[in-house]
C-alpha atoms as a PDB file:
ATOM      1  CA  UNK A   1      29.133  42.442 -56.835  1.00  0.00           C
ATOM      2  CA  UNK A   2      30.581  39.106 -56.827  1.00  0.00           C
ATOM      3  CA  UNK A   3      32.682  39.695 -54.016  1.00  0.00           C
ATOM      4  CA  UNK A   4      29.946  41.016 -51.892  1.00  0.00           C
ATOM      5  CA  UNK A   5      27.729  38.068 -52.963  1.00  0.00           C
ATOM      6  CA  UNK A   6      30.684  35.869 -51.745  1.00  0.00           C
ATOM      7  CA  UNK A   7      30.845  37.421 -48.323  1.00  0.00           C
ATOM      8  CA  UNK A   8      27.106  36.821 -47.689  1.00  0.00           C
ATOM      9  CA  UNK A   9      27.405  33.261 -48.137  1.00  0.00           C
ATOM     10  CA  UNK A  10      30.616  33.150 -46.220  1.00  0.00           C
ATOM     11  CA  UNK A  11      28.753  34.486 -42.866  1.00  0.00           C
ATOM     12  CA  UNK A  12      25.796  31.812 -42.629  1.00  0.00           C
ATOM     13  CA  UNK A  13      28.449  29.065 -42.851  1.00  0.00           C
ATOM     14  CA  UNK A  14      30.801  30.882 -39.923  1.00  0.00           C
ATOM     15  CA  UNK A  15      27.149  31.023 -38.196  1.00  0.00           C
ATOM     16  CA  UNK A  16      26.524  27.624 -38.405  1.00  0.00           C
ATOM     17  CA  UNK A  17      30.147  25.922 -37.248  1.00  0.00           C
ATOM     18  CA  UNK A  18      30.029  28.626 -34.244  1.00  0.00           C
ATOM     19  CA  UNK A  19      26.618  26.983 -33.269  1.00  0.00           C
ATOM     20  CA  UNK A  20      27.562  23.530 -33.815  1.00  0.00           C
ATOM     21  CA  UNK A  21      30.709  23.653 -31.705  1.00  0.00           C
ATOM     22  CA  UNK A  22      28.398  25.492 -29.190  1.00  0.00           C
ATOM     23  CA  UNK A  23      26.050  22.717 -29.405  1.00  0.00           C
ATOM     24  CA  UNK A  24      28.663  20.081 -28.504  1.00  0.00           C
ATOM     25  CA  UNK A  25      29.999  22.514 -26.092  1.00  0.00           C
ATOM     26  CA  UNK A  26      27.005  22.130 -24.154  1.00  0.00           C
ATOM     27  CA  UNK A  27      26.054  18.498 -24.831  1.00  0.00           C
ATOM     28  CA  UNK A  28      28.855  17.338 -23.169  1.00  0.00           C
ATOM     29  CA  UNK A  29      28.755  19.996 -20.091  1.00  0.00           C
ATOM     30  CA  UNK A  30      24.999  18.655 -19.537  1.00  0.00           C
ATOM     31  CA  UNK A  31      26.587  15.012 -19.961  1.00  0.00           C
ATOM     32  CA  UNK A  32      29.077  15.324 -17.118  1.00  0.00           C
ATOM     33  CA  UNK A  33      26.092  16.687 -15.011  1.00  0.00           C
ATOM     34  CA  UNK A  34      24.124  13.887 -15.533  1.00  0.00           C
ATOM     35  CA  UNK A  35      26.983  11.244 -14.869  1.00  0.00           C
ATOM     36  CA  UNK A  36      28.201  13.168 -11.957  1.00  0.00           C
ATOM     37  CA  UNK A  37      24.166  13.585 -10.574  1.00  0.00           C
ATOM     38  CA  UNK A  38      23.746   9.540 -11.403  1.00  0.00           C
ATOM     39  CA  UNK A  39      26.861   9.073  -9.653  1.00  0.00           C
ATOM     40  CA  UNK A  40      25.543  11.059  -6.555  1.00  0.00           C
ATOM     41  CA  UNK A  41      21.773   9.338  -6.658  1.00  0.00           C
ATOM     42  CA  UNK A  42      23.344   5.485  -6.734  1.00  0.00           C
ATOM     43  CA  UNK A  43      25.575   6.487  -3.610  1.00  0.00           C
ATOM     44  CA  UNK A  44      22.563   7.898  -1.742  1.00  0.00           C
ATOM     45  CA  UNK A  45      20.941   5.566   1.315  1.00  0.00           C
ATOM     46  CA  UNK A  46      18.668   3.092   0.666  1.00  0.00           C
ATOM     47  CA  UNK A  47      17.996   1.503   4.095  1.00  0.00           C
ATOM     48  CA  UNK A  48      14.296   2.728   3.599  1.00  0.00           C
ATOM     49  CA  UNK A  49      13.863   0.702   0.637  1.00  0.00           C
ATOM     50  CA  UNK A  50      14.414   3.490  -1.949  1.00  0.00           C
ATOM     51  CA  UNK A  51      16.914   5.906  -2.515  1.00  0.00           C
ATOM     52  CA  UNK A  52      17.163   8.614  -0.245  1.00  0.00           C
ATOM     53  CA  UNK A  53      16.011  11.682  -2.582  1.00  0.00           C
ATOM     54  CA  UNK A  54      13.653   9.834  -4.038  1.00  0.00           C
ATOM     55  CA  UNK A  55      11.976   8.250  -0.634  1.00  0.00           C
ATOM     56  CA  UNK A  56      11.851  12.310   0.617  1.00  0.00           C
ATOM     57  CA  UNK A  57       9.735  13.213  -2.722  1.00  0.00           C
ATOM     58  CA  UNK A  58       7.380   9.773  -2.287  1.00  0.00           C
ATOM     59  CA  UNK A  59       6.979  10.439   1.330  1.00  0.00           C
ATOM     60  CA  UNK A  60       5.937  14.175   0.633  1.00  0.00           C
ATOM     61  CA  UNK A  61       3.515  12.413  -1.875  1.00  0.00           C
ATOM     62  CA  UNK A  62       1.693  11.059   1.168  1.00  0.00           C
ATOM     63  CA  UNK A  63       1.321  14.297   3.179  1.00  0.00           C
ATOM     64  CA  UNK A  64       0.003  15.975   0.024  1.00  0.00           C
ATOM     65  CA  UNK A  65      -2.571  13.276  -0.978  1.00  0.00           C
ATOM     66  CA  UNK A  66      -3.402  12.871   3.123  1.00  0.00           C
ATOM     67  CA  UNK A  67      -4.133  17.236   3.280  1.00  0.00           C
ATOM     68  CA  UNK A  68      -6.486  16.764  -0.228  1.00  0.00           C
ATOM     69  CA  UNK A  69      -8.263  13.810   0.093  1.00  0.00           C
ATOM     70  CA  UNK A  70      -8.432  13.092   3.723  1.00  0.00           C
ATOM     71  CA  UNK A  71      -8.559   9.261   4.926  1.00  0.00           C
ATOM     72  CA  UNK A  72     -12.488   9.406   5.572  1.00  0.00           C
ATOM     73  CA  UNK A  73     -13.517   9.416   1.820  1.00  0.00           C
ATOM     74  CA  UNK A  74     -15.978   6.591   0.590  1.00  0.00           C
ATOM     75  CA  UNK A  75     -14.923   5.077  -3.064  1.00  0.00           C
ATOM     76  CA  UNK A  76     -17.878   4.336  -4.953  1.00  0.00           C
ATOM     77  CA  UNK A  77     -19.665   1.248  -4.565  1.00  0.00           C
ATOM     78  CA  UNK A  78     -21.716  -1.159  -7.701  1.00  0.00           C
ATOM     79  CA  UNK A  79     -24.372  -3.252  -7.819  1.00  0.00           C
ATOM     80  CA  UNK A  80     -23.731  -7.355  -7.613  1.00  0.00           C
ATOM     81  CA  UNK A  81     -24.591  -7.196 -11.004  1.00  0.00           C
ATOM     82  CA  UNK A  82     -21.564  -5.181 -12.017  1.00  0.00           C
ATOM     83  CA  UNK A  83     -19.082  -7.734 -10.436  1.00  0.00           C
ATOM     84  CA  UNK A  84     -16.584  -9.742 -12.057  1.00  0.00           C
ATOM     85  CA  UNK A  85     -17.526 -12.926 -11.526  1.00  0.00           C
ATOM     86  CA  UNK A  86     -13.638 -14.286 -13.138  1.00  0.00           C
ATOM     87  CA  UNK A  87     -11.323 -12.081 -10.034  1.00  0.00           C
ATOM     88  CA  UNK A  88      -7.980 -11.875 -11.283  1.00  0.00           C
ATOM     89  CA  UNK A  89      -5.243 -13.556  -8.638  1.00  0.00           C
ATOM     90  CA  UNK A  90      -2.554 -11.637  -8.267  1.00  0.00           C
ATOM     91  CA  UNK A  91       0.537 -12.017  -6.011  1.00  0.00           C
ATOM     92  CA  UNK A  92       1.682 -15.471  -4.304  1.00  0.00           C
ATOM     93  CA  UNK A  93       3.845 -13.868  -1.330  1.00  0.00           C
ATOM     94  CA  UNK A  94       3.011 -15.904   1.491  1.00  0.00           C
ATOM     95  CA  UNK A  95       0.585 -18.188  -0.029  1.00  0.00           C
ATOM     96  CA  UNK A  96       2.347 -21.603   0.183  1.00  0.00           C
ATOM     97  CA  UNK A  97       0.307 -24.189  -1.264  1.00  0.00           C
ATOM     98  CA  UNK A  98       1.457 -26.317   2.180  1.00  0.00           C
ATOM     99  CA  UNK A  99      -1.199 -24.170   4.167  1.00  0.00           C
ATOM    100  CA  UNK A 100      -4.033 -26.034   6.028  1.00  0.00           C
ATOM    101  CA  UNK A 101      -7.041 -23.862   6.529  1.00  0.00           C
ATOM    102  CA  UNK A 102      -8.973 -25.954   8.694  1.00  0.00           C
ATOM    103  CA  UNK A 103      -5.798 -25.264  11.232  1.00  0.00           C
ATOM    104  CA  UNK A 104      -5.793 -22.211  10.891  1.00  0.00           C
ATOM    105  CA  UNK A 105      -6.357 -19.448  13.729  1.00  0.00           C
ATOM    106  CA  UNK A 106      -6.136 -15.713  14.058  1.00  0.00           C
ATOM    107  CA  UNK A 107      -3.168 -14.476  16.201  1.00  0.00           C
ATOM    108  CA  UNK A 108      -3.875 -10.305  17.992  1.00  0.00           C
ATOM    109  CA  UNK A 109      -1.300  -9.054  19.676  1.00  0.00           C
ATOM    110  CA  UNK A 110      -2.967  -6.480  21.874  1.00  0.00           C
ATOM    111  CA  UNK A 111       0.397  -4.950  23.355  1.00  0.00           C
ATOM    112  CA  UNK A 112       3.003  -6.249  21.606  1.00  0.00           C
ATOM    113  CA  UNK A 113       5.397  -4.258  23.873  1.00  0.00           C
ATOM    114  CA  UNK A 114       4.575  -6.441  26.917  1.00  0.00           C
ATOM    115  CA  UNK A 115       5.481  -9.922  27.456  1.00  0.00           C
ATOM    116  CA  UNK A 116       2.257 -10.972  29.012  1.00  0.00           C
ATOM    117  CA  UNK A 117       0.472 -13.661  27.601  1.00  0.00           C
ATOM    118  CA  UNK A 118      -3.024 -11.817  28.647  1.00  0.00           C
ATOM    119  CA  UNK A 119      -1.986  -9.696  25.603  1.00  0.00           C
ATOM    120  CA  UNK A 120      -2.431 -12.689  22.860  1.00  0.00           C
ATOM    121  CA  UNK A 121      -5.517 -13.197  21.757  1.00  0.00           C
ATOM    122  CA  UNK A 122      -6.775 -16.664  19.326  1.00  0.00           C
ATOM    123  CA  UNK A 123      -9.474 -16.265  17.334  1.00  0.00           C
ATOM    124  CA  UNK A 124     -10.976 -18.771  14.785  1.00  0.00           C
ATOM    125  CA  UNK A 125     -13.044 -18.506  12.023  1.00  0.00           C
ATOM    126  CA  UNK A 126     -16.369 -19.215  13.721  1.00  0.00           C
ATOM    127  CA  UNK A 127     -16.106 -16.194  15.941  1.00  0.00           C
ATOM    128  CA  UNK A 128     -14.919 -13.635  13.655  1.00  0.00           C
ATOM    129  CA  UNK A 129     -18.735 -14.741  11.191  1.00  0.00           C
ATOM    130  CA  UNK A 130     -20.337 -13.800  14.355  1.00  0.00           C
ATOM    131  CA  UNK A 131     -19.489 -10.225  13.904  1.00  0.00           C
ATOM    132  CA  UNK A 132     -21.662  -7.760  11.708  1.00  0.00           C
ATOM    133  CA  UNK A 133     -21.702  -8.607   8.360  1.00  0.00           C
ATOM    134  CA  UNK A 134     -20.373  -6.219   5.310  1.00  0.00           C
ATOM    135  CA  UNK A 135     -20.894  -6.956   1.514  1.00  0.00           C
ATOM    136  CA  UNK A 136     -18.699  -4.310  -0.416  1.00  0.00           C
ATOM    137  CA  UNK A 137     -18.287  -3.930  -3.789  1.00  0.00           C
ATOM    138  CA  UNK A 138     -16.224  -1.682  -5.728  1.00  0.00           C
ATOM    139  CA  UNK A 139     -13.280  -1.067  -8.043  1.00  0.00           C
ATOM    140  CA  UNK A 140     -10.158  -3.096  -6.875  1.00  0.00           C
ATOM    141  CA  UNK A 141      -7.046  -0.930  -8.192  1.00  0.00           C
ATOM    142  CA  UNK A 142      -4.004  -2.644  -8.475  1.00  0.00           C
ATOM    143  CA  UNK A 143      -0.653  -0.676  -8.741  1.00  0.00           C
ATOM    144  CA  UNK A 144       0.237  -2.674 -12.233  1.00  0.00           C
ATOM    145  CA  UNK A 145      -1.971  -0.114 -14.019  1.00  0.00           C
ATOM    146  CA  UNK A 146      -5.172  -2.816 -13.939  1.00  0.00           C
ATOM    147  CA  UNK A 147      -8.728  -2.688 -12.173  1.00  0.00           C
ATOM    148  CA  UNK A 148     -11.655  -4.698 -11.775  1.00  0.00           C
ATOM    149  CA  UNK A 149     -15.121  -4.373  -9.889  1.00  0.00           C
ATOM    150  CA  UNK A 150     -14.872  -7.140  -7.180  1.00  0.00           C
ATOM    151  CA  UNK A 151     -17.557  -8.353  -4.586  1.00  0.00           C
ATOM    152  CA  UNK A 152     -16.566  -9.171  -1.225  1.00  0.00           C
ATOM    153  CA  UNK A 153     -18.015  -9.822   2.390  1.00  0.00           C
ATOM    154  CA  UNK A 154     -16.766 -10.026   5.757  1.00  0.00           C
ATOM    155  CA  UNK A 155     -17.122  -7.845   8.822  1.00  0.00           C
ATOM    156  CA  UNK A 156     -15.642  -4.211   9.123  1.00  0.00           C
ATOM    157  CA  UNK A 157     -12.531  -4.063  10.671  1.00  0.00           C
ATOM    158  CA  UNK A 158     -13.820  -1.491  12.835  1.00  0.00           C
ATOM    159  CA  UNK A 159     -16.374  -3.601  14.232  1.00  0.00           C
ATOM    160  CA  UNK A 160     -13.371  -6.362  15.074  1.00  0.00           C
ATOM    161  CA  UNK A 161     -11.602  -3.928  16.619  1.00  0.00           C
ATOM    162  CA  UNK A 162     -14.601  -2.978  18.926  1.00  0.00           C
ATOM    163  CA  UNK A 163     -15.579  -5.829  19.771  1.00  0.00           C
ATOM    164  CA  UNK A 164     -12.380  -7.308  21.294  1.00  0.00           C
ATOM    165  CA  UNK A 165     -11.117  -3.895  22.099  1.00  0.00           C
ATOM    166  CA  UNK A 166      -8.505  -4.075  20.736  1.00  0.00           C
ATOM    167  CA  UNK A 167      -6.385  -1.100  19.216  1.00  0.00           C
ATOM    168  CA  UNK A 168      -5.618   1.167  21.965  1.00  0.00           C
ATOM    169  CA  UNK A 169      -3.381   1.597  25.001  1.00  0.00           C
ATOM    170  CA  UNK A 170      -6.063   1.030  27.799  1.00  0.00           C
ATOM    171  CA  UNK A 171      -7.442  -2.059  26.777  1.00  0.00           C
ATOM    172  CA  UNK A 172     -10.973  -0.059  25.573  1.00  0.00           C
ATOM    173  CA  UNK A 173     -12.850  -0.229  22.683  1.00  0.00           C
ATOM    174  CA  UNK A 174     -11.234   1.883  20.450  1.00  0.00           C
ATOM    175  CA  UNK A 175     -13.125   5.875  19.939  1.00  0.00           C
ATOM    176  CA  UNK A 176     -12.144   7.929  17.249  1.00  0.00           C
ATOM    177  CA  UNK A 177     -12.815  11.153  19.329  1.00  0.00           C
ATOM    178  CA  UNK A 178      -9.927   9.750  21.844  1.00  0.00           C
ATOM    179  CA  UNK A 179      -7.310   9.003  18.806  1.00  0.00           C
ATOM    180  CA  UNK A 180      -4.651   9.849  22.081  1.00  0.00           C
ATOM    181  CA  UNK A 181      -5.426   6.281  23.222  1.00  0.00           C
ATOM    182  CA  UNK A 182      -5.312   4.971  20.161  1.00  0.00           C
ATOM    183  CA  UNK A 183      -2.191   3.137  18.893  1.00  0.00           C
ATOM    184  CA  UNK A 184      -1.534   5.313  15.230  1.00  0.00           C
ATOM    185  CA  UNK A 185      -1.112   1.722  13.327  1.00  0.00           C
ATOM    186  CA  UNK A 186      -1.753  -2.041  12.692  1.00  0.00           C
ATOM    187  CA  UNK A 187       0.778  -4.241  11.444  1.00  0.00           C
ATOM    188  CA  UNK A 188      -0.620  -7.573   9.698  1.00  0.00           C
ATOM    189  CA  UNK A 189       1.333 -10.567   8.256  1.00  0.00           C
ATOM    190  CA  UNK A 190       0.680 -14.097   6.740  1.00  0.00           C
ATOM    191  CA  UNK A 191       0.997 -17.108   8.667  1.00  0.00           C
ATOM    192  CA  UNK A 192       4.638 -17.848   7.381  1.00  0.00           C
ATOM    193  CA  UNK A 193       5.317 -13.956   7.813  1.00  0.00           C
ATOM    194  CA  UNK A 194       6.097 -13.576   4.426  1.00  0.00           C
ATOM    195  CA  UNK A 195       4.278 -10.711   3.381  1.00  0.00           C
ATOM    196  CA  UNK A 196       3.391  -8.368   5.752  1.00  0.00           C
ATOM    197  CA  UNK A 197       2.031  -5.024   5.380  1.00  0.00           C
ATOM    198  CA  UNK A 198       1.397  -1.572   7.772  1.00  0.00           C
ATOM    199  CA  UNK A 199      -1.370   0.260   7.740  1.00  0.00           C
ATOM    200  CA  UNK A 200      -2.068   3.715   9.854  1.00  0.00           C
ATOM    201  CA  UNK A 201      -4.953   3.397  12.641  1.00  0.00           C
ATOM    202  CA  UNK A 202      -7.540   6.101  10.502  1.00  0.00           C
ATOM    203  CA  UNK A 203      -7.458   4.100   7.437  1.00  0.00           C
ATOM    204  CA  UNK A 204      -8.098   0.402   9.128  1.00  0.00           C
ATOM    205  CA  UNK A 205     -11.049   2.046  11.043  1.00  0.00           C
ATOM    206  CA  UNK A 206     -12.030   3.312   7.589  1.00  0.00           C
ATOM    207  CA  UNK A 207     -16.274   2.199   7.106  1.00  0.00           C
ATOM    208  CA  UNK A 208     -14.910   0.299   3.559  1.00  0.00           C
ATOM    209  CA  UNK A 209     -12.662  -1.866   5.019  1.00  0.00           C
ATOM    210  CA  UNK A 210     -12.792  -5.008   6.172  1.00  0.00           C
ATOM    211  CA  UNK A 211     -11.423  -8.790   7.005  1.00  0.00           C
ATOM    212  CA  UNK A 212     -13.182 -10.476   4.262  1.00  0.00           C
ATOM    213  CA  UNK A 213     -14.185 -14.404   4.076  1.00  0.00           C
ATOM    214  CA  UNK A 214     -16.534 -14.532   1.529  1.00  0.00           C
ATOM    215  CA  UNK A 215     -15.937 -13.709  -2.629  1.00  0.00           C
ATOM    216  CA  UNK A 216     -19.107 -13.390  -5.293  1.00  0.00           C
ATOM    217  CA  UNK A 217     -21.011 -14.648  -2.323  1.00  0.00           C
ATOM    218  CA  UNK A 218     -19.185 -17.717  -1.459  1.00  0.00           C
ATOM    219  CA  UNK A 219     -16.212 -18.871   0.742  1.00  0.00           C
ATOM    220  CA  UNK A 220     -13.456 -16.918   0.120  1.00  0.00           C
ATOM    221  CA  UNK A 221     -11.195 -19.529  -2.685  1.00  0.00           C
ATOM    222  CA  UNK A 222      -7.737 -20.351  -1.213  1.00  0.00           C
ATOM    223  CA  UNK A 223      -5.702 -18.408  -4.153  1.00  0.00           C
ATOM    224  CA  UNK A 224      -7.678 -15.304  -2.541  1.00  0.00           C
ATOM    225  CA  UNK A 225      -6.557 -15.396   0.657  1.00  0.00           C
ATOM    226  CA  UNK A 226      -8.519 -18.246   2.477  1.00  0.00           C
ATOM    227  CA  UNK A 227      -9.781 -18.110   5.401  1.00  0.00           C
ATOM    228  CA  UNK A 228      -9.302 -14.399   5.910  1.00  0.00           C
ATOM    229  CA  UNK A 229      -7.916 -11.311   3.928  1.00  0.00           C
ATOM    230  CA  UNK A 230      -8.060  -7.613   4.179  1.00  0.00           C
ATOM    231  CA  UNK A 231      -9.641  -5.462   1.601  1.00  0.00           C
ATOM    232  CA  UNK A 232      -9.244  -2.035   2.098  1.00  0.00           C
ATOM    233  CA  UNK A 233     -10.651   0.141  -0.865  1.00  0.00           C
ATOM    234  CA  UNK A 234      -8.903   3.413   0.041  1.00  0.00           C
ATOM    235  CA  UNK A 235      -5.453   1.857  -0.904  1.00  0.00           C
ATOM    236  CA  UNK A 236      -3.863   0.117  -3.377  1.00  0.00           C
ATOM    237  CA  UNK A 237      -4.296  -3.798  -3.777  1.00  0.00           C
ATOM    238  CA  UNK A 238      -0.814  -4.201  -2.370  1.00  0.00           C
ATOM    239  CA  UNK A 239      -2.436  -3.166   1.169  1.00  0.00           C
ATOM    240  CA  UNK A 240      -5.062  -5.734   0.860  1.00  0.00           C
ATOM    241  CA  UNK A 241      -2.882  -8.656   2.411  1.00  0.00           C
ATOM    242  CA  UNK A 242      -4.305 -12.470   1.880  1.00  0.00           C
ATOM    243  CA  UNK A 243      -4.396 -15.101   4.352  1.00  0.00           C
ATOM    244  CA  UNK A 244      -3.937 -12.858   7.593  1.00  0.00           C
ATOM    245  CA  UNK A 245      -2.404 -14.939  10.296  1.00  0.00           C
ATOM    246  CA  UNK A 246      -1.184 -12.002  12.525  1.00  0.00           C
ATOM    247  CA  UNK A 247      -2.315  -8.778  14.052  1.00  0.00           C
ATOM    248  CA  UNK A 248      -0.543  -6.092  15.856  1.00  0.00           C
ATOM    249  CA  UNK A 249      -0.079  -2.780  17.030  1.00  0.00           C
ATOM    250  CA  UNK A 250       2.499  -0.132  17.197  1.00  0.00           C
ATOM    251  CA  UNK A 251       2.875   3.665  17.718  1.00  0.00           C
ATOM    252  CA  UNK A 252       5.792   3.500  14.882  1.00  0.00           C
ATOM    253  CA  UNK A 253       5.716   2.354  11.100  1.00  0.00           C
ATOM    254  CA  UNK A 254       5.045  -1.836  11.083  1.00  0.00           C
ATOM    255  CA  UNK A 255       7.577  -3.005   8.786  1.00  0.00           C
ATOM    256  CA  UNK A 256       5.806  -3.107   5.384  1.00  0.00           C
ATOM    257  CA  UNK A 257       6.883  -5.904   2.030  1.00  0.00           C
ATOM    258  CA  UNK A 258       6.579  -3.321  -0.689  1.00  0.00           C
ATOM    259  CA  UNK A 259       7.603  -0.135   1.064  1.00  0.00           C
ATOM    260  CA  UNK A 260      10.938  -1.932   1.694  1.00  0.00           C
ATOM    261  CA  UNK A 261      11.271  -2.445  -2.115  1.00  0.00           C
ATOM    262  CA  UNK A 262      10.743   0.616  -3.302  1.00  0.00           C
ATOM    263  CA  UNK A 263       7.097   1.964  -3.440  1.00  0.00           C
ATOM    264  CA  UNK A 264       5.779   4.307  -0.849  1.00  0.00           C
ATOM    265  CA  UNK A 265       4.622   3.375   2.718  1.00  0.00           C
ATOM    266  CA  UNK A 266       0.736   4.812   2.357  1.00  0.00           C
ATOM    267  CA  UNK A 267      -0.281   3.329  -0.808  1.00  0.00           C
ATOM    268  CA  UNK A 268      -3.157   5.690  -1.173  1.00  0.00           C
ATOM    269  CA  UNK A 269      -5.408   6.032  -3.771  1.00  0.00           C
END
């Protein structure tokens, strides 16, 4: 009896060291994998900004959140009353504290594959107020993880577009039922170039977005982008550049500050 009592604790402990050796076994087989497939990712291309693999998955992000929610939905809009009236600032790319706004002017590049100075266009500040007004107010997202209901005015950029026609190939107002004249985006940069930002043709023409001058009512304050910014709801805060200085089009992706570090080229929300 003893000796069969002995033999039933001997198995649980020959149980127990075959599973432990197993379990190293394995640790150390899933180990190399993962050194060899961290080995493999760091040695990947990153001319786009981000590694290769990982560029592929964020830019299949963009074709699945273009196919569900479209570029043509509204965000919700508030009341003035439900405005911050304290907007966070956030990011100082391009806004060098040496900038004179009562110089500054509005650069378009109609065709900024031909040479011809007939393609530059100079606007100032008193020209752009003539067009349509817009107040919009909603729930600026930022890609930090914060958000905050925000009241701004300007003119749609729409409206800009159309009334310098500006935006397609033939020199006519641009028509969304002829998107085949229509160049597919707008590149837009600060006066010392140092942010710049690219932004497909559907979402600039977009009813909520707009060049705005104006904050809680009042001229737009210089830490937000004085004279001029973009605020386009549809996208992440990182697409709403401050202090526009320049304007172009392209048929291929305008370079773009954050997609070359990393995040992905649409920005959508």
């Amino acid at each position: 009896m003893k000796k069969k009592d002995l033999r039933e604790e001997e198995i649980p402990v020959k149980n127990i060291r075959r599973r432990t050796i197993l379990s190293f076994v394995v640790f150390f087989v899933l180990m190399g994998f993962a050194i060899a497939g961290w080995k493999w990712l760091n040695r990947q291309d990153t001319s786009d900004g981000a590694l290769k693999p990982l560029r592929a998955v964020l830019n299949e992000n963009e074709k699945i959140n273009s196919a569900i929610e479209g570029r043509n939905h509204l965000v919700k809009e508030y009341p003035k009353s439900k405005a911050d009236k304290n907007v966070r600032v956030n990011g100082d790319v391009g806004m060098g504290d040496d900038f004179m706004v009562d110089t500054w002017e509005l650069t378009v590049n109609r065709h900024p594959e031909s040479n011809s100075p007939d393609s530059v266009l100079h606007l100032n500040m008193d020209e752009i107020r003539k067009l349509p007004f817009k107040n919009l107010i909603f729930d600026f997202k930022c890609v930090e993880g914060w958000s905050q209901i925000t009241n701004w005015g300007g003119t749609k950029f729409s409206d800009f577009l159309i009334r310098y026609h500006l935006g397609t190939h033939s020199g006519k107002a641009p028509d969304p039922s002829h998107p085949e004249d229509m160049y597919k985006y707008v590149g837009l940069m600060t006066p010392d170039s140092a942010y710049y930002v690219g932004i497909d043709m559907q979402s600039i023409m977009h009813s909520q977005t707009i060049l705005a001058y104006e904050m809680n009512d009042s001229i737009l304050p210089k830490n937000q982008g004085a004279p001029l910014r973009l605020i386009i709801p549809i996208k992440y805060g990182i697409k709403s550049i401050k202090r526009i200085g320049y304007i172009y089009f392209s048929d291929t992706r305008p370079k773009d500050y954050w997609f070359e570090r990393g995040y992905d080229y649409d920005a959508a929300l």
